[in-house]
Protein backbone atom coordinates (compact mmCIF):
# COMPACT_ATOMS: atom_id res chain seq x y z
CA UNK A 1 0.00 0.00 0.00
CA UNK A 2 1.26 3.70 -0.41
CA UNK A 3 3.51 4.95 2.49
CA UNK A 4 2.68 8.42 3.34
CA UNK A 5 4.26 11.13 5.82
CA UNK A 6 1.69 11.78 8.71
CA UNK A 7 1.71 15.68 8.70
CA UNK A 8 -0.16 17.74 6.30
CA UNK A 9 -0.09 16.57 2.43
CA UNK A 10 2.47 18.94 0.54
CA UNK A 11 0.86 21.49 -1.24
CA UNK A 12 1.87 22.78 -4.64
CA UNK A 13 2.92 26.13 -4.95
CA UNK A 14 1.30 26.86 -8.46
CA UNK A 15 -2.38 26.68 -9.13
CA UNK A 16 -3.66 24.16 -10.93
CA UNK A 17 -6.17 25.43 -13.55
CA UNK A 18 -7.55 28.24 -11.18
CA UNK A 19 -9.02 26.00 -8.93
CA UNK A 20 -6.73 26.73 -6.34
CA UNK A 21 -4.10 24.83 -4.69
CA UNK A 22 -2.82 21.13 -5.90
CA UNK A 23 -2.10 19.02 -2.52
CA UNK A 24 0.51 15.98 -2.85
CA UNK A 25 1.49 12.96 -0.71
CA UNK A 26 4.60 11.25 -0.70
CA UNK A 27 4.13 7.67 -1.66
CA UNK A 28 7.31 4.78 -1.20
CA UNK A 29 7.85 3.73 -4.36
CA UNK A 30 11.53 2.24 -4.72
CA UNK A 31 12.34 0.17 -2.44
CA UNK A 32 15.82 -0.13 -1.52
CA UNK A 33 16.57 -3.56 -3.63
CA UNK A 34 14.91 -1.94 -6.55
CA UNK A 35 16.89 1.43 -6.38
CA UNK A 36 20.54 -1.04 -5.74
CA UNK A 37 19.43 -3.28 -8.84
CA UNK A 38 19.23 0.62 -10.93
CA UNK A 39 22.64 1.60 -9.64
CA UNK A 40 24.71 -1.55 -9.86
CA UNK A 41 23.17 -2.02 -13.26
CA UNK A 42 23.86 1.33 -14.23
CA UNK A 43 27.88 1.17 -13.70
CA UNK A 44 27.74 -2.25 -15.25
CA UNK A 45 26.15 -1.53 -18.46
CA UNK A 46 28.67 1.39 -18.47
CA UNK A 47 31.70 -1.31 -17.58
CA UNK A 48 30.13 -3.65 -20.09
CA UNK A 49 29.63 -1.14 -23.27
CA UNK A 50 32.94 0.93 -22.73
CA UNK A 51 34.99 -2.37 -22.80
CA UNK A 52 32.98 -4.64 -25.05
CA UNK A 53 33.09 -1.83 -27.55
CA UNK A 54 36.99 -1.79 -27.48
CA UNK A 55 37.33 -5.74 -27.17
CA UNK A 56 35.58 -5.41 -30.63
CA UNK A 57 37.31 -2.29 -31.73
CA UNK A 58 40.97 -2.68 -30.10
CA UNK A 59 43.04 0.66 -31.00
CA UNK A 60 46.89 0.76 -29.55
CA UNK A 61 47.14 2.63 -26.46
CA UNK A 62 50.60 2.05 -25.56
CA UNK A 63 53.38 0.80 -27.53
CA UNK A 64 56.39 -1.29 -26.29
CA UNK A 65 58.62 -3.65 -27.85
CA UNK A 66 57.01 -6.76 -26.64
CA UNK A 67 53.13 -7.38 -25.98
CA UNK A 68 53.95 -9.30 -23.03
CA UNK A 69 55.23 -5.88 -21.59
CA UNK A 70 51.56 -4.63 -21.32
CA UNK A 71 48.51 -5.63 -20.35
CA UNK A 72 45.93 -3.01 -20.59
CA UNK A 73 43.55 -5.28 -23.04
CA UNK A 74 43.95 -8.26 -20.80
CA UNK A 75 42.64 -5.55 -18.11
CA UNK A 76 40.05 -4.26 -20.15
CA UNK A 77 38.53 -8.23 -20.75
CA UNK A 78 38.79 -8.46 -17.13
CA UNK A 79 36.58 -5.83 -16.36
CA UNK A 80 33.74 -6.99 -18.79
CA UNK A 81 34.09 -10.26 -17.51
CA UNK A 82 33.90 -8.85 -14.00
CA UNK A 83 31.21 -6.67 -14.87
CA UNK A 84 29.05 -9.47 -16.89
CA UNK A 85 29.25 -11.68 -13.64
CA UNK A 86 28.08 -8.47 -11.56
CA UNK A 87 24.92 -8.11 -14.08
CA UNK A 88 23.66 -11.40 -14.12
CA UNK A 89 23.52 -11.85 -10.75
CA UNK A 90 21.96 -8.58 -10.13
CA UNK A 91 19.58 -9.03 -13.11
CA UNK A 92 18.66 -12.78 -11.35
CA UNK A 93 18.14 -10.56 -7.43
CA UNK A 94 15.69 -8.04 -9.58
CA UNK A 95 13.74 -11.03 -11.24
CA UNK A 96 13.40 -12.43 -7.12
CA UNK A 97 12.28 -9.23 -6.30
CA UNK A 98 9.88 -9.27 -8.73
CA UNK A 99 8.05 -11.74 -6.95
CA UNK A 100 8.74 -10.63 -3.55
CA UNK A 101 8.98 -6.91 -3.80
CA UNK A 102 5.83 -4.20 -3.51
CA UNK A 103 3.44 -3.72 -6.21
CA UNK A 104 5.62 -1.27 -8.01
CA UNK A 105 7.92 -3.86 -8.28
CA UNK A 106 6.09 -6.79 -9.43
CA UNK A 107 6.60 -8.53 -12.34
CA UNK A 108 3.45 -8.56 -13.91
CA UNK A 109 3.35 -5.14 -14.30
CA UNK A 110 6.15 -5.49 -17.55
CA UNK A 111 3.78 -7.10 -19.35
CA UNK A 112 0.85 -5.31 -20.95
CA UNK A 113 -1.92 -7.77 -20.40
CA UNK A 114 -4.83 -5.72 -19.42
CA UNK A 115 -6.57 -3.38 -21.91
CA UNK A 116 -5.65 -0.46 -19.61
CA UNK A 117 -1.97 -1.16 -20.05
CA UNK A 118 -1.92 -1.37 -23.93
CA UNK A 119 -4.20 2.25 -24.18
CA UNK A 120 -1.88 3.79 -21.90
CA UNK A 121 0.68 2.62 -24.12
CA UNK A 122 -1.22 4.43 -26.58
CA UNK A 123 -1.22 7.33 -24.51
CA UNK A 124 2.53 7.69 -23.67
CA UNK A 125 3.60 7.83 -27.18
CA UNK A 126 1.07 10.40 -28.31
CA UNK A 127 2.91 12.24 -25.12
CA UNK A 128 6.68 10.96 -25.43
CA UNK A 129 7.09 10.33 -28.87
CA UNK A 130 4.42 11.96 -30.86
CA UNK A 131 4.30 15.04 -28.59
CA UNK A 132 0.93 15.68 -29.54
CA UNK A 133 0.11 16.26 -26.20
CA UNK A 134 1.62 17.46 -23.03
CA UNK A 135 2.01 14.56 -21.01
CA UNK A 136 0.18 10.83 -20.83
CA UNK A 137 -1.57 9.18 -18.29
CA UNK A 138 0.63 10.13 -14.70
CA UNK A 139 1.53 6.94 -12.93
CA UNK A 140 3.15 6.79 -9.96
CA UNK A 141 5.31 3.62 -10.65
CA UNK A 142 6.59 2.86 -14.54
CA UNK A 143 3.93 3.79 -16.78
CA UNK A 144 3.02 0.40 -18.95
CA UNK A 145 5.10 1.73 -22.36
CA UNK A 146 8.17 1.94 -20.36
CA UNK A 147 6.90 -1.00 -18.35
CA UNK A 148 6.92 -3.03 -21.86
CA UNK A 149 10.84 -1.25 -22.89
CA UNK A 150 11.82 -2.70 -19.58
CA UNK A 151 10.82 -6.44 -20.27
CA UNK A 152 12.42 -6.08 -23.74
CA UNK A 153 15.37 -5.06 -22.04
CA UNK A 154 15.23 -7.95 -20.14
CA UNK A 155 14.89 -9.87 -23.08
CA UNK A 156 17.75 -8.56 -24.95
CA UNK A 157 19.81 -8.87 -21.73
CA UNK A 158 19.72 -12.57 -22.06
CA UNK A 159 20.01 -12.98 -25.67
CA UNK A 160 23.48 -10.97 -24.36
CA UNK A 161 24.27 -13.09 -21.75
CA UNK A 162 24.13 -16.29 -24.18
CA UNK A 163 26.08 -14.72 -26.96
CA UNK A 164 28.71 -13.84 -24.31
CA UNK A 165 28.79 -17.31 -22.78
CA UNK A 166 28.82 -18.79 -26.20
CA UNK A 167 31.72 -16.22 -26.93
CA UNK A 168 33.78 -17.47 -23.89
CA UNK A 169 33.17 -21.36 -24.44
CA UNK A 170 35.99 -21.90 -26.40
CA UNK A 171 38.40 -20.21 -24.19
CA UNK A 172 37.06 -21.38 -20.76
CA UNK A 173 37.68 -24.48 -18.99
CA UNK A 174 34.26 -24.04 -16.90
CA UNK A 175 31.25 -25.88 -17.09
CA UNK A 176 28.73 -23.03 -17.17
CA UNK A 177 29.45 -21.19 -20.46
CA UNK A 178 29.60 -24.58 -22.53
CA UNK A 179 26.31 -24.69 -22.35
CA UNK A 180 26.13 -22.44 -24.70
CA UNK A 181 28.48 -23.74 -26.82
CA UNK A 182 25.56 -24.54 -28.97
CA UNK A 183 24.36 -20.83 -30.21
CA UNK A 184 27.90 -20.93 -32.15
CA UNK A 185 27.09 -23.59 -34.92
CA UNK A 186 23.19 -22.19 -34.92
CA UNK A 187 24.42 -18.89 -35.89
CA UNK A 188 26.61 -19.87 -38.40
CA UNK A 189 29.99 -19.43 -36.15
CA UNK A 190 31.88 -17.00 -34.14
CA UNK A 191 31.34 -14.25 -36.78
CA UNK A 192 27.75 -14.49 -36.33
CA UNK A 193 28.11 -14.61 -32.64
CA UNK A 194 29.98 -11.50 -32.15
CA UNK A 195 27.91 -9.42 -34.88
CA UNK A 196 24.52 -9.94 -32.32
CA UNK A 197 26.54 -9.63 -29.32
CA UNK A 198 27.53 -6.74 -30.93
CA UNK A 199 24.35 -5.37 -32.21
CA UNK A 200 23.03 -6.00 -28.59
CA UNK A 201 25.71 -3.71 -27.45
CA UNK A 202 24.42 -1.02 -29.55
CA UNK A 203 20.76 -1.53 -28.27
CA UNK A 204 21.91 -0.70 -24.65
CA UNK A 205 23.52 2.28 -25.78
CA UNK A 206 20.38 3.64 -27.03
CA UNK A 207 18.46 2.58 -24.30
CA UNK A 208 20.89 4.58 -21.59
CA UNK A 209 20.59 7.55 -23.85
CA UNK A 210 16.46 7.53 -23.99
CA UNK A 211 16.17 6.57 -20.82
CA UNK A 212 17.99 8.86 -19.42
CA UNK A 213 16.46 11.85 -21.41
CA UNK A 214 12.71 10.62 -20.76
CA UNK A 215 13.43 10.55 -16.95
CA UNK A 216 14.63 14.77 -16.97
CA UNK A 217 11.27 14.94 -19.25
CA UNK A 218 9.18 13.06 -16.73
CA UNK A 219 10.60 15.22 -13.81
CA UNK A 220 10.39 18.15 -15.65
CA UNK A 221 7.18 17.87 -17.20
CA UNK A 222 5.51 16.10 -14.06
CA UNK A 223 6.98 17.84 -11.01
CA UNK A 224 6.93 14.48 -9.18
CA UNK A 225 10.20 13.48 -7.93
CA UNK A 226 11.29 11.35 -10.99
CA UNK A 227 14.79 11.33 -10.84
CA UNK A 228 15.22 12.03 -6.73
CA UNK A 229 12.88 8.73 -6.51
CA UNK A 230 15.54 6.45 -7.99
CA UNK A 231 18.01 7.95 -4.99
CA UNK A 232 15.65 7.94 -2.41
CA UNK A 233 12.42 6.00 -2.86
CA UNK A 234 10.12 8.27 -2.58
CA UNK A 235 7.44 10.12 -5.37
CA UNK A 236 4.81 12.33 -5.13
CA UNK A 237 1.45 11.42 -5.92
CA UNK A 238 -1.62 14.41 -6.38
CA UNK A 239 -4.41 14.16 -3.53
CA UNK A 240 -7.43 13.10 -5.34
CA UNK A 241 -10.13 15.93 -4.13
CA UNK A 242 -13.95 15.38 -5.18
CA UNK A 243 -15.29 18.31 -3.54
């Protein structure tokens, strides 16, 4: 259930339409697993795309007679490595919480199976994309378009996280990426696993940009607490009056 604070609702200092006054509550949205999942994934996709771009695109950074006298590319597969290990299991603790977590959390919520997901869908991009309107529908967790990016996201994560096992099989003496050894042949060889691991790459770029841009719009545009709600939890939701 929302969490509010037990003094007086907050109340807007502009006027909304004439009608005086617009009164807010603060409502718990993020709860702490949720906003640790956002961070830690944050700085990995950041590890992950920074060094899987140049472990595609190697350029010399230091010269010295002998390669064995550097090791900055051995340092940069380390850190994707590192970082890959990081993401799954954080991307395993968010699909947990998914199940555990409050309702702005849940699972279900990623997939538009009710009508009133898939209009609001509608909605958002006559808002976000369109901008034939000011703003969609206000929700007070992920509206259901962004919802629906998220499980994509999701989606594409693991279609990563296959390619990249599939990637290391050949050079790894552990049991867990050879089970993906597989995806090689069915792709017609390493070529064809590195150009969707690639193109993946390139997905999540985009996505960090956009996301990243629609969450200044939402806090702009909204006045809600977008981007301090990813810090500390908390949003504001309007006071429904009926008088």
């Amino acid at each position: 259930m929302p969490m509010s604070t037990s003094g007086e609702p907050v109340r807007d200092v502009f006027r909304s339409n004439g009608h005086g006054p617009t009164e807010y509550r603060r409502v718990y949205v993020w709860e702490l697993p949720v906003r640790a999942y956002h961070w830690i994934n944050a700085a990995a996709l950041v590890a992950l795309c920074i060094t899987g771009y140049l472990i595609g695109h190697p350029f010399h950074l230091l010269y010295t007679p002998e390669a064995y006298q550097q090791y900055w590319f051995g340092w940069v597969r380390f850190i994707h490595f590192t970082s890959a290990w990081i993401y799954i299991i954080n991307f395993f603790a968010r699909i947990y919480w998914g199940f555990v977590g409050n309702r702005y959390a849940q699972l279900k919520n990623f997939i538009p199976l009710k009508r009133w997901q898939r209009q609001e869908i509608v909605e958002v991009i006559k808002a976000d994309v369109l901008q034939t309107k000011l703003h969609g529908p206000i929700s007070t967790g992920h509206n259901s378009l962004a919802a629906l990016i998220y499980f994509l996201t999701f989606i594409v994560f693991l279609l990563q996280m296959i390619t990249g096992f599939a990637l290391y099989a050949p050079m790894s003496t552990a049991w867990l990426p050879h089970l993906f050894a597989w995806v090689v042949p069915l792709l017609g060889g390493d070529f064809g696993v590195r150009f969707w691991h690639h193109i993946f790459l390139w997905f999540f770029v985009c996505f960090v940009i956009i996301h990243i841009y629609l969450a200044f719009y939402h806090d702009y545009i909204e006045g809600r607490g977008t981007i301090s709600s990813i810090v500390g939890g908390w949003k504001f939701e309007r006071v429904k009056n009926d008088k």
